[in-house]
N, C-alpha and C. Protein backbone atom coordinates (compact mmCIF):
# COMPACT_ATOMS: atom_id res chain seq x y z
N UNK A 1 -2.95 3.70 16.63
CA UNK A 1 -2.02 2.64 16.30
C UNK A 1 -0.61 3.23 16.29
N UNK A 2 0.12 2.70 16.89
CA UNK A 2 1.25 2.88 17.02
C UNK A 2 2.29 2.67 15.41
N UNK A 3 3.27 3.69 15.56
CA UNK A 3 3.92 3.87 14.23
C UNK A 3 4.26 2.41 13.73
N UNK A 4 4.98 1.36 14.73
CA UNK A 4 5.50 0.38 14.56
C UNK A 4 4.98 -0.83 14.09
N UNK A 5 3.55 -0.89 14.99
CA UNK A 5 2.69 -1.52 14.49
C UNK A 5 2.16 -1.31 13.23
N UNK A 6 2.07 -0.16 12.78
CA UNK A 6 1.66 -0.11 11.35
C UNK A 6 2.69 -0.19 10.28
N UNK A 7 4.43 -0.25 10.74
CA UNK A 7 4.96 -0.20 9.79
C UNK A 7 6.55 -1.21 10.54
N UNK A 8 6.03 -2.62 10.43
CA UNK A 8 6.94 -3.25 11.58
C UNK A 8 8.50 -3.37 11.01
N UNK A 9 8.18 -3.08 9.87
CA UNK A 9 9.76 -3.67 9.36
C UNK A 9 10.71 -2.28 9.00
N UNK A 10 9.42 -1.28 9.12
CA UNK A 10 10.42 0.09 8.55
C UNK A 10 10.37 0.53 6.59
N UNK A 11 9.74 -0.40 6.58
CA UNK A 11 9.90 -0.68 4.93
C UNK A 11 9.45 0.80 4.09
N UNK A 12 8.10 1.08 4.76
CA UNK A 12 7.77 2.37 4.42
C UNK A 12 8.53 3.84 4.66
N UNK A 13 9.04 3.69 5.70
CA UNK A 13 9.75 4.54 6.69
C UNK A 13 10.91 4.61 5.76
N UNK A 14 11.68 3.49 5.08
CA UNK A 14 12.86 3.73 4.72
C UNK A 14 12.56 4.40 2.83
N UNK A 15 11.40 3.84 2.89
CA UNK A 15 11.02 4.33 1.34
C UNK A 15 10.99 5.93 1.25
N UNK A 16 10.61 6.64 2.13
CA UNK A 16 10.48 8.21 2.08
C UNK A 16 12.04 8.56 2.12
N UNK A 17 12.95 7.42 2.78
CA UNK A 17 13.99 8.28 2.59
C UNK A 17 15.38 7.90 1.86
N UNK A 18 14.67 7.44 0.49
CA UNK A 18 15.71 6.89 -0.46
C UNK A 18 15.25 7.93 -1.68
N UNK A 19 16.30 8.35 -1.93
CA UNK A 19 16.49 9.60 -3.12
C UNK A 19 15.97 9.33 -4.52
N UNK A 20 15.09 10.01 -5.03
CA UNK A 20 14.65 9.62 -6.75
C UNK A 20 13.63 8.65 -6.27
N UNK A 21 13.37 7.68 -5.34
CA UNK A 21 12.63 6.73 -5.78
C UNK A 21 11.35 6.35 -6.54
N UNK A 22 11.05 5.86 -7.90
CA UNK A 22 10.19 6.00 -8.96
C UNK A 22 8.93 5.12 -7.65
N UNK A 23 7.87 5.41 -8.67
CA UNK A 23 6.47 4.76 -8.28
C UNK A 23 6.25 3.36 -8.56
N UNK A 24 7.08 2.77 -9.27
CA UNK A 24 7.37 1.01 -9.27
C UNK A 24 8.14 0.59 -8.48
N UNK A 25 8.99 1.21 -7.61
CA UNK A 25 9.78 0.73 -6.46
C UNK A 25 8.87 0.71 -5.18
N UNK A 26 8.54 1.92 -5.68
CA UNK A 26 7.20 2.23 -4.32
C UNK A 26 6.43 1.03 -4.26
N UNK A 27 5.45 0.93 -5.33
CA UNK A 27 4.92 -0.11 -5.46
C UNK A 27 5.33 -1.77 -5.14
N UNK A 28 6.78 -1.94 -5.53
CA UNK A 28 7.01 -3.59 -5.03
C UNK A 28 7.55 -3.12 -3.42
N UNK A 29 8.00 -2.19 -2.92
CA UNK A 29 8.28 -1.72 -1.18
C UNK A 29 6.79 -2.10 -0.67
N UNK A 30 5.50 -1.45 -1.77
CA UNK A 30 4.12 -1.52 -0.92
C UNK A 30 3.76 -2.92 -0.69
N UNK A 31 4.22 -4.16 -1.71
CA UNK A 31 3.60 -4.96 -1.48
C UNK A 31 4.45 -5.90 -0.56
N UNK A 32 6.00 -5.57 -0.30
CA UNK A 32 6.21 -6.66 0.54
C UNK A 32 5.77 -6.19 2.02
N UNK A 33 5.31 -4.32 2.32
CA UNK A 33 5.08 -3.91 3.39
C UNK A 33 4.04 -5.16 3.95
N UNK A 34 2.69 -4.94 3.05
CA UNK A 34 1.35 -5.57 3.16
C UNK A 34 1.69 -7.44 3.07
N UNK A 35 2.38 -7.86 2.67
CA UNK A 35 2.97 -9.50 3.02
C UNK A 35 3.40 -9.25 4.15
N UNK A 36 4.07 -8.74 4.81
CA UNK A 36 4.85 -8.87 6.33
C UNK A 36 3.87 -7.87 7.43
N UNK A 37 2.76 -7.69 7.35
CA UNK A 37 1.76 -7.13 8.46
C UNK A 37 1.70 -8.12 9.02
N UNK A 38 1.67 -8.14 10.56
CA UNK A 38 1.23 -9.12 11.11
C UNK A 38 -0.26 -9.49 11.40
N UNK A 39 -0.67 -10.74 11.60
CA UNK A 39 -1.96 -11.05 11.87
C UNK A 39 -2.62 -9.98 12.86
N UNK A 40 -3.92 -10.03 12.32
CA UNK A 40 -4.55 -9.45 13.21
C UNK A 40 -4.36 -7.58 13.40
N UNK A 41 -3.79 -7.71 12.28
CA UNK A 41 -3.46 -5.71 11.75
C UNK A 41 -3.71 -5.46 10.63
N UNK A 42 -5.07 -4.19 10.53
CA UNK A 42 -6.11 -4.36 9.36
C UNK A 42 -5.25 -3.37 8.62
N UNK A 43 -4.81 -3.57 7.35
CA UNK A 43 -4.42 -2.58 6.75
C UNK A 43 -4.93 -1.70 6.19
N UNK A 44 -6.22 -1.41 6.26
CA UNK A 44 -6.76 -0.23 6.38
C UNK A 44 -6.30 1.10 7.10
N UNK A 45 -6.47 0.39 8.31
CA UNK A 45 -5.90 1.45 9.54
C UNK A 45 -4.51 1.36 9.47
N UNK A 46 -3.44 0.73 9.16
CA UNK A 46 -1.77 0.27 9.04
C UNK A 46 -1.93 1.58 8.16
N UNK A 47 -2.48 1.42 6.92
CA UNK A 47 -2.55 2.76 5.73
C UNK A 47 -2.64 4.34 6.24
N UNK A 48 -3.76 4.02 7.25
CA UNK A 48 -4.47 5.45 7.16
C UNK A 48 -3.44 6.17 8.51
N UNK A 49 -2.78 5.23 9.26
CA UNK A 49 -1.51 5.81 10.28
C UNK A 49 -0.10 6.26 9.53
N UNK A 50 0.36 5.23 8.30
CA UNK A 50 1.20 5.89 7.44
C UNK A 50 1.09 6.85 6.83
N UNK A 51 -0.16 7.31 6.14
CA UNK A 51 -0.75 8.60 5.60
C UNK A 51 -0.60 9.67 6.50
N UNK A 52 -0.66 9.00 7.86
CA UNK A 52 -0.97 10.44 8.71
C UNK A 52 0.71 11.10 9.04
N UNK A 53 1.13 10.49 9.19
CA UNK A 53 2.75 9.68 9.58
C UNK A 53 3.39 10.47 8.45
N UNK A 54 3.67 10.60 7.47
CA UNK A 54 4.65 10.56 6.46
C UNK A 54 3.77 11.53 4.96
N UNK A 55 2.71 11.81 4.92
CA UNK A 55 1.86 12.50 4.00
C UNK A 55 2.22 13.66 3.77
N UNK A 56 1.95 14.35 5.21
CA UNK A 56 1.93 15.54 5.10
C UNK A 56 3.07 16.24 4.82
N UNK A 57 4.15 15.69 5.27
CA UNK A 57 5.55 16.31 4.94
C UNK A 57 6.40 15.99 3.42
N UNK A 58 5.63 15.38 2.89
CA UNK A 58 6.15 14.89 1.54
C UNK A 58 4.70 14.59 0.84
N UNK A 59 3.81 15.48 0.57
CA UNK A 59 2.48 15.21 -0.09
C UNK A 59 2.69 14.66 -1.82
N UNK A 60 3.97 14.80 -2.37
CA UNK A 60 4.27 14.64 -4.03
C UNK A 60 5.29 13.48 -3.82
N UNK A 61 5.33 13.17 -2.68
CA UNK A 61 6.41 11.46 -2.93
C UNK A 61 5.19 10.66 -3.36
N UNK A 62 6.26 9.57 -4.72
CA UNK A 62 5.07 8.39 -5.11
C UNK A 62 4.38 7.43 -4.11
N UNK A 63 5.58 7.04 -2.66
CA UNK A 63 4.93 6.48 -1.65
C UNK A 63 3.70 7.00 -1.14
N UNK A 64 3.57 8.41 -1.29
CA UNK A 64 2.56 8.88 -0.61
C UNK A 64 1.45 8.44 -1.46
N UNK A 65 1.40 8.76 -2.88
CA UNK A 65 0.21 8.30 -4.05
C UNK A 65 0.31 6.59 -3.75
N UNK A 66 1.13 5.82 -3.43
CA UNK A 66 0.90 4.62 -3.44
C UNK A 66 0.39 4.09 -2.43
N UNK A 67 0.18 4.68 -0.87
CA UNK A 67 -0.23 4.54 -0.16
C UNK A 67 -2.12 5.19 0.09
N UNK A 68 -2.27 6.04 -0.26
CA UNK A 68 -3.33 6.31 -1.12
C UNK A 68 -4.38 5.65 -1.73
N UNK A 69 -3.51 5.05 -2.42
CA UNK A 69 -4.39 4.06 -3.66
C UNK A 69 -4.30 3.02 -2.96
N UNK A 70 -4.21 2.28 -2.03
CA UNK A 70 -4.30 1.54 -1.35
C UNK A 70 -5.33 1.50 -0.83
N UNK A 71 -5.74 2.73 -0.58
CA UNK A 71 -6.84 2.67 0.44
C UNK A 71 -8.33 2.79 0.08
N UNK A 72 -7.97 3.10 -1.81
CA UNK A 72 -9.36 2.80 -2.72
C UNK A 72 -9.72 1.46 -2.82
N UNK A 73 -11.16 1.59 -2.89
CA UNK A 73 -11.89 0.19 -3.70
C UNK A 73 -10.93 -0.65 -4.59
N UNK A 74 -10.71 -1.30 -4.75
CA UNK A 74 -10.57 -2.25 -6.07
C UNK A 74 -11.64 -2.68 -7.35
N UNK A 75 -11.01 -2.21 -8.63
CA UNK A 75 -12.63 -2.46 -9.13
C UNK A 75 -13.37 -3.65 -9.05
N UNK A 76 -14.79 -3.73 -9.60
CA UNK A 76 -15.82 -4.49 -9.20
C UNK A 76 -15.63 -5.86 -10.05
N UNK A 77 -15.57 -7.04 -9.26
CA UNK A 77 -15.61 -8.19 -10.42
C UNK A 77 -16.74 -8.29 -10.86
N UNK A 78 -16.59 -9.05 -11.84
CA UNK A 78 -17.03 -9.50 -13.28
C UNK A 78 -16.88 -10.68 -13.48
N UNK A 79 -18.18 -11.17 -14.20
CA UNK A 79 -17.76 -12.27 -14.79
C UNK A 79 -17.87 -11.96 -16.30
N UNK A 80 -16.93 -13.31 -16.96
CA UNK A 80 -16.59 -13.08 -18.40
C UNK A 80 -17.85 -13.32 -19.45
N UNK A 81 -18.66 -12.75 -20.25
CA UNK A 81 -19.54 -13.46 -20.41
C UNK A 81 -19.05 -14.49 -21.70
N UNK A 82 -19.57 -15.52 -22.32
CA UNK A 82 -19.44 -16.45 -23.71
C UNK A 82 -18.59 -17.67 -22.86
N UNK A 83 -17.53 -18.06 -24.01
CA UNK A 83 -17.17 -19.68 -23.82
C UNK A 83 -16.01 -18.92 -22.61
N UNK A 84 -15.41 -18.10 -22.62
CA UNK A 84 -14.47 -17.74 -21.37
C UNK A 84 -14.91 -17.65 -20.20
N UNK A 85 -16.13 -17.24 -19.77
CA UNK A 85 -16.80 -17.40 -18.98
C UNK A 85 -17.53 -18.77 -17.80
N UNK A 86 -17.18 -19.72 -18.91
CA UNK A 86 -17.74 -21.05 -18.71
C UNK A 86 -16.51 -22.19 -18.51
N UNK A 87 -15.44 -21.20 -19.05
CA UNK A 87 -13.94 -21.80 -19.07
C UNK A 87 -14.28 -22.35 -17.46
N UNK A 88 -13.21 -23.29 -16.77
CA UNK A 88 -13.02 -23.82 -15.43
C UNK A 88 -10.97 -23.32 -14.97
């Protein structure tokens, strides 16, 4: 996958290279990255080309941990058990 395709707006690209940036900036940069993917581009693979892309040369930027965690599971739902559970 091409760099562009995985990162069309630059959003990530520009995140490695803004000074200090904390892990909550990272984080709202990650989510408008993943709103503006275009159809039909699994962000799985969008992830695992940025990782490859931008990781290695900055392994302790928060983008890098936020990109990362992206690419874990989400935990397992649940349902609530009692009257919350039954809530609508």
């Amino acid at each position: 996958m091409r760099i562009e395709v995985a990162d069309p707006k630059g959003l990530i690209r520009e995140a490695y290279r803004i000074e200090g940036i904390g892990a909550g900036d990272c984080r709202s940069i990650f989510l408008d990255w993943a709103l503006s993917l275009p159809p039909g581009v699994a962000a799985a693979q969008a992830l695992k080309r940025l990782i490859a892309e931008y990781g290695p040369a900055a392994p302790d930027h928060p983008m890098t941990a936020v990109l990362r965690a992206g690419l874990d599971d989400g935990p397992d739902a649940r349902r609530r058990g009692g009257a919350r559970g039954r809530r609508s």
